[in-house]
Protein backbone atom coordinates (compact mmCIF):
# COMPACT_ATOMS: atom_id res chain seq x y z
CA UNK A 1 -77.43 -61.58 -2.14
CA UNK A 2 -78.45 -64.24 0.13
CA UNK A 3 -81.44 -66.76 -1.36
CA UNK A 4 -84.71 -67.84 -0.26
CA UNK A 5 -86.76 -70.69 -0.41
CA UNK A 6 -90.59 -69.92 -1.22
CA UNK A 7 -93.61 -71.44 -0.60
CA UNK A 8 -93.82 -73.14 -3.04
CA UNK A 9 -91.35 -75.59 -1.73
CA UNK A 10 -92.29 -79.26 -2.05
CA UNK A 11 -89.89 -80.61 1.19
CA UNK A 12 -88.52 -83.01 -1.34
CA UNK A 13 -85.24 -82.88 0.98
CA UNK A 14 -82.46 -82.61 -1.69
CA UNK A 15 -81.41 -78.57 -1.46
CA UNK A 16 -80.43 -79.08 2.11
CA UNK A 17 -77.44 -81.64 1.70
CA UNK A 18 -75.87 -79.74 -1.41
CA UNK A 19 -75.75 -76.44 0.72
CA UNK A 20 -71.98 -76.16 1.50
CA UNK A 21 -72.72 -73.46 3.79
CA UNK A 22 -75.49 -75.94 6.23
CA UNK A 23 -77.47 -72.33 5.59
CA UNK A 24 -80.82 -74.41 4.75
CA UNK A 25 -82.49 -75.99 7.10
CA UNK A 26 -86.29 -77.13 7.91
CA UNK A 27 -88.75 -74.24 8.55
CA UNK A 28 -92.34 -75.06 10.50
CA UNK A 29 -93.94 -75.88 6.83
CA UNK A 30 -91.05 -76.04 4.81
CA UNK A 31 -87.04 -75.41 4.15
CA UNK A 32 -85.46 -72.07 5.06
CA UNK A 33 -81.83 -70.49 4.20
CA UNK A 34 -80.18 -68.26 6.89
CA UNK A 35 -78.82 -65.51 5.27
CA UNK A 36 -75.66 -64.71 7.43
CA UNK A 37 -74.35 -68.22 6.10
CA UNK A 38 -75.71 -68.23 2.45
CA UNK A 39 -72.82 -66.87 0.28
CA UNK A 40 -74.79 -67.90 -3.18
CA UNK A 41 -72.15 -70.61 -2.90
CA UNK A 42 -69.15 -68.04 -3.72
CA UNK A 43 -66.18 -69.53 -2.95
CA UNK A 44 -67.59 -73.47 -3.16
CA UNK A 45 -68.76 -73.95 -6.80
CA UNK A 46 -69.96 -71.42 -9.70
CA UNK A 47 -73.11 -71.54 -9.07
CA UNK A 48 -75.81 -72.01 -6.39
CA UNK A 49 -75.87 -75.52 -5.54
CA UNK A 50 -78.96 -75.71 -4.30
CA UNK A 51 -80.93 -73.63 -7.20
CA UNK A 52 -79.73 -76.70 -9.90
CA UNK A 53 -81.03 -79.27 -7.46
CA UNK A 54 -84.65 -77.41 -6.85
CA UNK A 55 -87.38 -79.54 -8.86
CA UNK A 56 -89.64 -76.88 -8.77
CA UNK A 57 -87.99 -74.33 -8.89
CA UNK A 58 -88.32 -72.10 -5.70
CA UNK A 59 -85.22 -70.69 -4.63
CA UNK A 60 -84.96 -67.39 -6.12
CA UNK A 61 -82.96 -64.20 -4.73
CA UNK A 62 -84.20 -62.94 -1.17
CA UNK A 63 -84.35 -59.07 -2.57
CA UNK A 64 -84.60 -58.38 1.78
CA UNK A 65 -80.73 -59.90 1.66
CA UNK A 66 -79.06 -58.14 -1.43
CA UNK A 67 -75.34 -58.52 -0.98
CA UNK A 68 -72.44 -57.87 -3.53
CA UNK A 69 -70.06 -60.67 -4.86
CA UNK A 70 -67.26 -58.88 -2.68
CA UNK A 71 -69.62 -59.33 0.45
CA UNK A 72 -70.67 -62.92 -0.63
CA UNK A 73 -66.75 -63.57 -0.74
CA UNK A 74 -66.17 -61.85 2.73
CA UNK A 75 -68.68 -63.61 4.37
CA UNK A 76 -67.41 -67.07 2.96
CA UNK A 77 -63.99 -66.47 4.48
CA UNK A 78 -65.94 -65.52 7.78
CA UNK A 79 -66.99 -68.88 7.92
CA UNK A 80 -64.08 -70.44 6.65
CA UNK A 81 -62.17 -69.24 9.77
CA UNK A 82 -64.98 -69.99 11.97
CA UNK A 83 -64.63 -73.30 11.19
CA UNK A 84 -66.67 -73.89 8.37
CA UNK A 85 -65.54 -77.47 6.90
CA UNK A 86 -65.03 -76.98 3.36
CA UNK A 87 -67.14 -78.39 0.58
CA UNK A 88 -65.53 -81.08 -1.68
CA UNK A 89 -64.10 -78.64 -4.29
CA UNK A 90 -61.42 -77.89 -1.71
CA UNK A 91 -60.76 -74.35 -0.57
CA UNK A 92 -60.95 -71.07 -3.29
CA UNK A 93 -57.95 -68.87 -1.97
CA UNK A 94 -58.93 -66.01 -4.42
CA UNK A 95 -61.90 -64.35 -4.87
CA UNK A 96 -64.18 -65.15 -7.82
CA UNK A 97 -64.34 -62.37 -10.75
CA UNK A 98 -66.80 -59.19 -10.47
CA UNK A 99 -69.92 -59.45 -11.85
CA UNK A 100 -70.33 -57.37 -14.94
């Protein structure tokens, strides 16, 4: 599943530099996640990067972009080779566990 960001957002500017992905970016009132680059962070860190940074908590799961863990990892080695710079925990070169 890809996430969102929700009205609710503040534009306090600190989701958008821990995205590993660059998938969040400024909307017209406030930030936005693409979903063909949001991977939920799979294949960068455990867990969503930019959902522990949100002060208010807005970033929740877009239900409009529901994607499996298998997807999530096949889209992060899309952008791997497409030239995706890797985030500072260096490269995952197997998948991460099933969800259970």
């Amino acid at each position: 599943m890809a996430l969102l960001i929700t009205d609710e957002c503040i534009n306090c500017d600190v989701c958008e530099p821990e995205c590993p992905n660059q998938a969040i970016s400024m909307g017209e009132d406030f930030y936005q996640i693409d979903p063909a680059r949001c991977t939920e962070c799979v294949g960068h860190f455990d867990e969503p990067q930019c959902v522990q940074v949100c002060p208010v908590e807005c970033i929740p799961v877009d239900p409009a972009h529901t994607e499996s863990q298998e997807t999530l990892w096949q889209k992060y080695q899309r952008l791997q080779k497409a030239g995706q710079p890797l985030s500072s925990a260096g490269e995952a070169s197997t998948p991460p566990p099933a969800a259970v």
